[in-house]
Protein backbone atom coordinates (compact mmCIF):
# COMPACT_ATOMS: atom_id res chain seq x y z
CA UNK A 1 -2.87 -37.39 25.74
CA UNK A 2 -4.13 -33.14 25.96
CA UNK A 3 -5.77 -32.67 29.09
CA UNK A 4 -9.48 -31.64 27.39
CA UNK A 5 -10.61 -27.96 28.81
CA UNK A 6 -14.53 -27.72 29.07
CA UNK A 7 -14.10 -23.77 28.57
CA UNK A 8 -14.54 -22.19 25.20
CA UNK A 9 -10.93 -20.68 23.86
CA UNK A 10 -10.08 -19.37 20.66
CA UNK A 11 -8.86 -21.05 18.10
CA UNK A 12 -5.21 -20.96 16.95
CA UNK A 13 -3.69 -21.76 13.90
CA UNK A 14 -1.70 -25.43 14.20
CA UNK A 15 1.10 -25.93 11.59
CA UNK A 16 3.10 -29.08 11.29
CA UNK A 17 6.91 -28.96 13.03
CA UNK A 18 7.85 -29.57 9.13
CA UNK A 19 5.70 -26.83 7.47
CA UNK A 20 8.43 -25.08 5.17
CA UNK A 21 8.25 -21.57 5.10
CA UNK A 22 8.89 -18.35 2.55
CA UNK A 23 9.79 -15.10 3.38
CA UNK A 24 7.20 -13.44 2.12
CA UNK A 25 4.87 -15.86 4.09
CA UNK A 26 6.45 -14.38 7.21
CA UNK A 27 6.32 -11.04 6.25
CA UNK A 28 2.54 -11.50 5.29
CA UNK A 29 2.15 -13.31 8.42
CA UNK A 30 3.90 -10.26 10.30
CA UNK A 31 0.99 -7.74 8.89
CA UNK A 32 -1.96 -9.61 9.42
CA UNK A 33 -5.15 -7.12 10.67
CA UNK A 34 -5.78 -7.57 14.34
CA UNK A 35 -8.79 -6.18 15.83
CA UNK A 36 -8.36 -3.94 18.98
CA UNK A 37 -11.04 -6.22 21.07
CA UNK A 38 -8.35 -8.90 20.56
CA UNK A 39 -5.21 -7.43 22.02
CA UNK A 40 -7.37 -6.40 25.45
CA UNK A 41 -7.46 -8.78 27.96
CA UNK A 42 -10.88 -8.13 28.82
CA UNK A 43 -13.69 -11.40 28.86
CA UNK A 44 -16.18 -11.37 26.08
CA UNK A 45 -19.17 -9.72 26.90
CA UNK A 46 -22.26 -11.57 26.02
CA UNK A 47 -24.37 -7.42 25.98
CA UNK A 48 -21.32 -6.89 22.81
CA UNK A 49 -21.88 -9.65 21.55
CA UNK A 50 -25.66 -9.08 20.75
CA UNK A 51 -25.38 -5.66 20.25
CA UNK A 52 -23.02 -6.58 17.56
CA UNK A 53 -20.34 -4.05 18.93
CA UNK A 54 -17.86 -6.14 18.22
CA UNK A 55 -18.81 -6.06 14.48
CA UNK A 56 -18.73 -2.25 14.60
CA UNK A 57 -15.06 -2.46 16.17
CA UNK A 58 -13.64 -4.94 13.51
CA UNK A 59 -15.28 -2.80 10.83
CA UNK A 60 -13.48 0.55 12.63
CA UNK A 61 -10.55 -1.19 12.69
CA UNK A 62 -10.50 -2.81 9.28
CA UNK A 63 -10.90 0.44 7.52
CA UNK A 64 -8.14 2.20 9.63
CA UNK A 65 -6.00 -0.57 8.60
CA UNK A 66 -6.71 -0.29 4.70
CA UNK A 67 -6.09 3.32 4.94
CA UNK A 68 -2.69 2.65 6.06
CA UNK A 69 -1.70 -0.04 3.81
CA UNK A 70 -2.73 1.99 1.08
CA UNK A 71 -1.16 5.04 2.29
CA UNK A 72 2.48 2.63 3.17
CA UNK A 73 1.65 1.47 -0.74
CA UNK A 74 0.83 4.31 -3.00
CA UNK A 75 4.24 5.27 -4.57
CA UNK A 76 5.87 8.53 -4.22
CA UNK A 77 5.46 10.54 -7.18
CA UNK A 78 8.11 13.81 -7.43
CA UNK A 79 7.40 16.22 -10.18
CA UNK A 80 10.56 17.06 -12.49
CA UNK A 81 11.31 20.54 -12.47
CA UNK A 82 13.70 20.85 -15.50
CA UNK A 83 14.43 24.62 -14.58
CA UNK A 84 16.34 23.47 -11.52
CA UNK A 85 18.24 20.85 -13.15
CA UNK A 86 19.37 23.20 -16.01
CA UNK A 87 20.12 25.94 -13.34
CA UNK A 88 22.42 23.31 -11.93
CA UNK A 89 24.25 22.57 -15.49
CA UNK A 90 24.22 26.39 -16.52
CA UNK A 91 28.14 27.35 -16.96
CA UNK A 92 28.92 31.32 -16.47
CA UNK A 93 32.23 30.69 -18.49
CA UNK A 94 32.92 32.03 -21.78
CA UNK A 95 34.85 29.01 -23.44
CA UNK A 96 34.53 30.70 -27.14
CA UNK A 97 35.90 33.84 -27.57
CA UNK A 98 35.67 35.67 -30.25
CA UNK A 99 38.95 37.23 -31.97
């Protein structure tokens, strides 16, 4: 038997001692958004909670996150420059010459 706790806590994610698991599921696991007002070890303040500040930080947060996924996604693109690359190949030798 737990020992019940009469305080509110939050609620964490139980998986079974068996649960198989992927490597992508850990990295995906490893990513997951976290809101700011989460890693602080500050109580929940009831004046945040109805102001819905909290809502305002998770969006703040959220969108700073995106950004950086998307920026960590969006491929590299370099633009061929085909005047280098011939410069490279261009001989200054005469292999041909004429009699």
């Amino acid at each position: 038997m737990s020992k019940q706790n009469k305080e509110w806590s939050k609620a964490t994610l139980c998986l079974p001692k068996d649960n198989l698991t992927t490597e992508a599921g850990d990295r995906a696991r490893a990513a997951n958004f976290l809101p700011s007002y989460e890693t602080d070890c500050l109580p929940v303040s009831m004046a945040c909670l109805l102001g819905w500040e909290y809502a305002r930080i998770w969006v703040r947060d959220r969108d700073k996150f995106v950004q950086e996924r998307e920026k960590a996604v969006k491929p590299k693109f370099i633009k061929n420059d085909f005047e280098w690359w011939l410069k490279l190949r261009k001989t200054t030798k005469k292999f041909c010459k004429g009699n």
